[in-house]
N, C-alpha and C. Protein backbone atom coordinates (compact mmCIF):
# COMPACT_ATOMS: atom_id res chain seq x y z
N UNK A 1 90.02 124.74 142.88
CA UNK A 1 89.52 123.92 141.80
C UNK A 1 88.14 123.40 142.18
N UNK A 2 86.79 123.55 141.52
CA UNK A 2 85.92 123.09 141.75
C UNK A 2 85.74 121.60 141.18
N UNK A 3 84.89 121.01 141.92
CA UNK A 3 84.58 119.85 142.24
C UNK A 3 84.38 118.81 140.85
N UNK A 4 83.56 119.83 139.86
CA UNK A 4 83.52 119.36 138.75
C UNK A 4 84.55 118.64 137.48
N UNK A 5 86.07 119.87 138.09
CA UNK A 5 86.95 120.12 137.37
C UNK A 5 88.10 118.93 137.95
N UNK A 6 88.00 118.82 139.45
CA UNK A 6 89.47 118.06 139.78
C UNK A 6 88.79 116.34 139.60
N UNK A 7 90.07 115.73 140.02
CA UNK A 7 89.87 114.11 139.27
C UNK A 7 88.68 113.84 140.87
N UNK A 8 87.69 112.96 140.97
CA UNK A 8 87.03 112.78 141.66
C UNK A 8 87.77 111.44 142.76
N UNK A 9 87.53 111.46 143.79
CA UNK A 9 88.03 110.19 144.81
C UNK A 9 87.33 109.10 144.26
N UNK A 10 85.75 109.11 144.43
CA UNK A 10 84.96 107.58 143.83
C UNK A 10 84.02 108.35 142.73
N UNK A 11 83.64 106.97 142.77
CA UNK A 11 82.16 106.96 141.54
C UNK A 11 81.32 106.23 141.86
N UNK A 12 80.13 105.82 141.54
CA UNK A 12 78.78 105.14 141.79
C UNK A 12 78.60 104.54 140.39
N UNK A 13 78.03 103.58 140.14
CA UNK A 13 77.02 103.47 139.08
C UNK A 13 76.11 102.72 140.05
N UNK A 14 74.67 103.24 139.92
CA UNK A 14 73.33 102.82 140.62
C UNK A 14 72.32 102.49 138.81
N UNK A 15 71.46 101.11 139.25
CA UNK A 15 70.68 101.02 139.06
C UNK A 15 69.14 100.50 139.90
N UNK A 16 68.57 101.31 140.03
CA UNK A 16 67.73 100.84 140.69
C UNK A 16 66.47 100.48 140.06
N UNK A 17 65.70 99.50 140.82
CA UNK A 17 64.65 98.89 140.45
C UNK A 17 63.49 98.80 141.21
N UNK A 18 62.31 99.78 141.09
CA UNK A 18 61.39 99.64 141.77
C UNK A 18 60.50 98.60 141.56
N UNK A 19 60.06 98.32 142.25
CA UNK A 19 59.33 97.29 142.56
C UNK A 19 57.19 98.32 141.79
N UNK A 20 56.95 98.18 141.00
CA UNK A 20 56.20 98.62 140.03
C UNK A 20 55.62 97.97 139.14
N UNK A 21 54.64 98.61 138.31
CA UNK A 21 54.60 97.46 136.78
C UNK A 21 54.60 98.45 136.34
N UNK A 22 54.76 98.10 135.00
CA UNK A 22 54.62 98.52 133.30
C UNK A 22 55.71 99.78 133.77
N UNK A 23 55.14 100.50 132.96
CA UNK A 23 55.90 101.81 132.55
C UNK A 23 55.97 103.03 134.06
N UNK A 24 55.30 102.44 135.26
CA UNK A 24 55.69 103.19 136.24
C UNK A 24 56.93 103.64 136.62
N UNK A 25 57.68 101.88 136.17
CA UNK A 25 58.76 102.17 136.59
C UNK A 25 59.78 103.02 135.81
N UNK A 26 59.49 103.30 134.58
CA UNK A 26 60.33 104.45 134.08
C UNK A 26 59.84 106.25 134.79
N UNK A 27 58.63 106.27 135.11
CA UNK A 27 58.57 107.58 135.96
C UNK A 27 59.28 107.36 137.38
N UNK A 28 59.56 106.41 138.18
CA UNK A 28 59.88 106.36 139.18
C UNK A 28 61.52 106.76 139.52
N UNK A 29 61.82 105.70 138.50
CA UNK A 29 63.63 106.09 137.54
C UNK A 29 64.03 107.18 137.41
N UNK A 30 63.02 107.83 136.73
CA UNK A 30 63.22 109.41 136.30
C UNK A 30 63.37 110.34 137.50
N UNK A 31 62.43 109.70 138.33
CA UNK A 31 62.78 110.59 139.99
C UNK A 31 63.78 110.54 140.26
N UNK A 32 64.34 109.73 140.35
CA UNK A 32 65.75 108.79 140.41
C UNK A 32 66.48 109.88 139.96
N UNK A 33 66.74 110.03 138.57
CA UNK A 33 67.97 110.42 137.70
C UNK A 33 67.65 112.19 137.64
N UNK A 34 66.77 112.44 137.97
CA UNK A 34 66.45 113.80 138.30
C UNK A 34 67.05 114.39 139.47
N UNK A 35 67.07 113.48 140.73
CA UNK A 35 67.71 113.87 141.67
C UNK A 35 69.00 114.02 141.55
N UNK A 36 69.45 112.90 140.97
CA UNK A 36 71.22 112.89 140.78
C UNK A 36 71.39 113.79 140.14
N UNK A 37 70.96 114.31 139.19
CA UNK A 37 71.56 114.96 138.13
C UNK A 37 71.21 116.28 139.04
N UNK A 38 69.98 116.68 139.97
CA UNK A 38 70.14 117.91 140.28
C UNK A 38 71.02 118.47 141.67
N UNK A 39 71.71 117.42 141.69
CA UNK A 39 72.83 117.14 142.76
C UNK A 39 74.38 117.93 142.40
N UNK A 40 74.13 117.76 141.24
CA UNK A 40 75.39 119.24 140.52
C UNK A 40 76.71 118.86 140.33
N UNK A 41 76.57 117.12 140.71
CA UNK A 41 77.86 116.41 140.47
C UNK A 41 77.82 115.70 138.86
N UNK A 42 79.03 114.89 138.57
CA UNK A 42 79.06 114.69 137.01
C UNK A 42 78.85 113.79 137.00
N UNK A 43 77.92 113.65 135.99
CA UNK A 43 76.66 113.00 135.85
C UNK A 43 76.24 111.69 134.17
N UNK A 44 76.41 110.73 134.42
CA UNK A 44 76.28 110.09 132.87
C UNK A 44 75.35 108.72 133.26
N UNK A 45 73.90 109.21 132.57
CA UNK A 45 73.04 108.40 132.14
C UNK A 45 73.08 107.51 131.19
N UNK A 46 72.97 106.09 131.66
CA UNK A 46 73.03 105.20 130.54
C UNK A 46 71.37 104.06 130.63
N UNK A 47 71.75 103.37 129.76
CA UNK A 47 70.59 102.66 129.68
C UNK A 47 70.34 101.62 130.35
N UNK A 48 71.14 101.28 131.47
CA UNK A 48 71.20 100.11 132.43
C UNK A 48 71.36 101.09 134.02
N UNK A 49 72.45 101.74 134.17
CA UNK A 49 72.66 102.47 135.16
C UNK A 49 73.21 104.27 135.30
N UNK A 50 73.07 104.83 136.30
CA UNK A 50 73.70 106.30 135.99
C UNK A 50 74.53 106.27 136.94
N UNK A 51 75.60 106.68 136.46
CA UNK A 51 77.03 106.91 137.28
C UNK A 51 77.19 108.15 137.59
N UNK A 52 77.44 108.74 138.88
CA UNK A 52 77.97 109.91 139.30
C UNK A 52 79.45 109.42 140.22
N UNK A 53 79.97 110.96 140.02
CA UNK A 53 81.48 110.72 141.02
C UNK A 53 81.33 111.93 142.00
N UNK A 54 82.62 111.84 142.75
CA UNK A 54 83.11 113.16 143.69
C UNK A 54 83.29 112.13 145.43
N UNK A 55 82.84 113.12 145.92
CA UNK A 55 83.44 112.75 147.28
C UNK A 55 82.85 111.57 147.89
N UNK A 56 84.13 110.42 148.42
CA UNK A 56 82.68 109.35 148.98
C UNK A 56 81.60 109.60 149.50
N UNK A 57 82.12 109.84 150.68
CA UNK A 57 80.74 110.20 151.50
C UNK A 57 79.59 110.88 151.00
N UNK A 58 79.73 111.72 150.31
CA UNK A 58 78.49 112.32 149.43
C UNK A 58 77.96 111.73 148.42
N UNK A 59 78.89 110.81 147.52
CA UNK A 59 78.07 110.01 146.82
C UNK A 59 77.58 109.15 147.06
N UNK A 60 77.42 108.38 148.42
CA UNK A 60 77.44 106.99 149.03
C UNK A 60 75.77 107.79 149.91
N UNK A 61 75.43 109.05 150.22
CA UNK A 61 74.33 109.49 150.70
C UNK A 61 73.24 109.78 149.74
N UNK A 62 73.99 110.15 148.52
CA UNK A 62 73.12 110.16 147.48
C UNK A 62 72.40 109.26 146.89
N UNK A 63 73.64 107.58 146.49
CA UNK A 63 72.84 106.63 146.32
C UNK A 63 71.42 105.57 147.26
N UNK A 64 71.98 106.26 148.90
CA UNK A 64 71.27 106.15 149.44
C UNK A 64 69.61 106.76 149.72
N UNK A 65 69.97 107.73 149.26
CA UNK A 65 68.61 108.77 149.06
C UNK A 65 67.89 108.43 147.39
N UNK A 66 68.62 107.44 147.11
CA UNK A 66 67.77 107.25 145.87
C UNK A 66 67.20 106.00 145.69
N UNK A 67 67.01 105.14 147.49
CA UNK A 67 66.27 104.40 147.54
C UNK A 67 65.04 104.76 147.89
N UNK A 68 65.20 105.69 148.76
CA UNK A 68 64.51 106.44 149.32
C UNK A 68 63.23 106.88 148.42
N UNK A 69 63.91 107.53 147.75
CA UNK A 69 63.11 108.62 146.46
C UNK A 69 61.63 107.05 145.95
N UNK A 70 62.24 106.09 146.00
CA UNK A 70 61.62 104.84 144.93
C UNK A 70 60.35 104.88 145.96
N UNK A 71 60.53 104.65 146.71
CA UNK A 71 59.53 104.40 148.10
C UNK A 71 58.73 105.82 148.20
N UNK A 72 59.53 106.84 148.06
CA UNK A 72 58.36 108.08 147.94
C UNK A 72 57.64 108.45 146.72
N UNK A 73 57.80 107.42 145.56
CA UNK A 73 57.46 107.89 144.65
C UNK A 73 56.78 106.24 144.45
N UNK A 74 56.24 105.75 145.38
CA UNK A 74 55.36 104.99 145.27
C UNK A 74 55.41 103.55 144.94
N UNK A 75 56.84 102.92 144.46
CA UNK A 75 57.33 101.82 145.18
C UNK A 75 57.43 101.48 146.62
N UNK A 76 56.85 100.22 146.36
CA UNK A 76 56.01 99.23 147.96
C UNK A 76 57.52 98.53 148.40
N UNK A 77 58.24 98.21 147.26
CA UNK A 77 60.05 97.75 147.61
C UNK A 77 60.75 98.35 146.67
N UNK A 78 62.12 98.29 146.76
CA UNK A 78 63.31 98.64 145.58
C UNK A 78 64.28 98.08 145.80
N UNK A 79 64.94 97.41 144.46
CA UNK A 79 66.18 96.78 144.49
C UNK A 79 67.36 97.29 143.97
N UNK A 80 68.37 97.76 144.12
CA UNK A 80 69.70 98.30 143.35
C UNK A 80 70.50 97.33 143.65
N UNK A 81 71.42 97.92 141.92
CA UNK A 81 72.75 97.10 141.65
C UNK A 81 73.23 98.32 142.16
N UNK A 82 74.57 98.29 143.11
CA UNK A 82 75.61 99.52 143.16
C UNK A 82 77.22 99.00 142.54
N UNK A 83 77.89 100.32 141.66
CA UNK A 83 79.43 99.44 141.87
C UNK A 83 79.83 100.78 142.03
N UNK A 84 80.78 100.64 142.87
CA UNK A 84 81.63 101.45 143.81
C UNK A 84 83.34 101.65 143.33
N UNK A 85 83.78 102.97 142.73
CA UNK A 85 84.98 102.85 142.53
C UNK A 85 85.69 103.79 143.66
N UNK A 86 86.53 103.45 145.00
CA UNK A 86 87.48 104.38 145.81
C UNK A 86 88.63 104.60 145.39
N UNK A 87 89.10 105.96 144.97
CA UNK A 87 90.71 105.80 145.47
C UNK A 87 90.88 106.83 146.35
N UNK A 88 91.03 107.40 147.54
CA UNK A 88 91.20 108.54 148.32
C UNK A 88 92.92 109.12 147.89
N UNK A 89 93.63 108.12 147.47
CA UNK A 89 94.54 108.74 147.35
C UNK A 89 95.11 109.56 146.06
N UNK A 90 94.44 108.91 144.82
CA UNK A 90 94.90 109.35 143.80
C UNK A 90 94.02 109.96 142.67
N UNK A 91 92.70 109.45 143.63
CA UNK A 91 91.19 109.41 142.52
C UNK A 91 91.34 108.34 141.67
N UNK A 92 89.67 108.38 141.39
CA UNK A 92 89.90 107.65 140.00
C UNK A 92 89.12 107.99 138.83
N UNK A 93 89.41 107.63 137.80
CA UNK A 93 89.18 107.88 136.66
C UNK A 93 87.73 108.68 136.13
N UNK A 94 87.32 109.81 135.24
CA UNK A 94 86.32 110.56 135.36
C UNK A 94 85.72 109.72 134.93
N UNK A 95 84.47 110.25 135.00
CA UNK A 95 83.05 109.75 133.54
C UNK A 95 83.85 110.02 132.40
N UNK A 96 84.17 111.19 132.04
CA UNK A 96 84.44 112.03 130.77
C UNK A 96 85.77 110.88 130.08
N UNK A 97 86.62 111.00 131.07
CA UNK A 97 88.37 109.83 130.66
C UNK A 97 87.43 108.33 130.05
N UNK A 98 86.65 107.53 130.80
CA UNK A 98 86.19 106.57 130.45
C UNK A 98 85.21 106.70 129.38
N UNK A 99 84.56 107.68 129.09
CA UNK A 99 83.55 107.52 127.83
C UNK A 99 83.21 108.60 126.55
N UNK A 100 83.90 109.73 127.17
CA UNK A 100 84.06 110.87 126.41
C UNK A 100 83.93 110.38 124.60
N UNK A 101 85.61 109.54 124.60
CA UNK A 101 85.72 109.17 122.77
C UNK A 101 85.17 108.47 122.50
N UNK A 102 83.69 107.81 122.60
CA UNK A 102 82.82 106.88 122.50
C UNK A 102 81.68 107.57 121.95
N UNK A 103 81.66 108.82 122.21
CA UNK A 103 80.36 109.59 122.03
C UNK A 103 80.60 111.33 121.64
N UNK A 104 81.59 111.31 121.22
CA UNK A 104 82.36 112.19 119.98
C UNK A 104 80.96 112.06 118.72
């Protein structure tokens, strides 16, 4: 079963905040949500934060690399909100289960 398909262990929602003015900070973001998304895990952009799931450890390197990204893309600091969902044992709940019939 690929990765996409089985229930995921955690999830992320990251928002981060570069430290920027005006409208930089939406190109900086975009670095941001470009990376995640080209990360190949499942993926849901919203207007406050983007949530990805799958394996901790890989998502927990990712959100980490997307402080990273802020600082290479020309933020001097960056601040993130993270919320963290684990279950190793049973998973938890997709993107798709939580928001799917919302956007039918």
């Amino acid at each position: 079963m690929s990765e996409k398909t089985k229930q995921p262990e955690a999830s992320i929602a990251i928002q981060v905040l570069p430290k920027v003015e005006g409208e930089e900070v939406i190109r900086v973001v975009d670095a941001v949500i470009a990376y995640i998304k080209g990360t190949g895990l499942p993926t849901f952009v919203g207007p406050f934060e983007t949530t990805f799931e799958g394996d901790f450890d890989r998502i927990w390197d990712i959100a980490k690399e997307c402080q990273k990204i802020c600082i290479r893309e020309g933020a001097p600091a960056v601040s993130s909100y993270i919320k963290v969902a684990l279950n190793p044992g049973s998973g938890v709940w997709s993107i798709d289960k939580k928001v799917a019939k919302h956007h039918e």
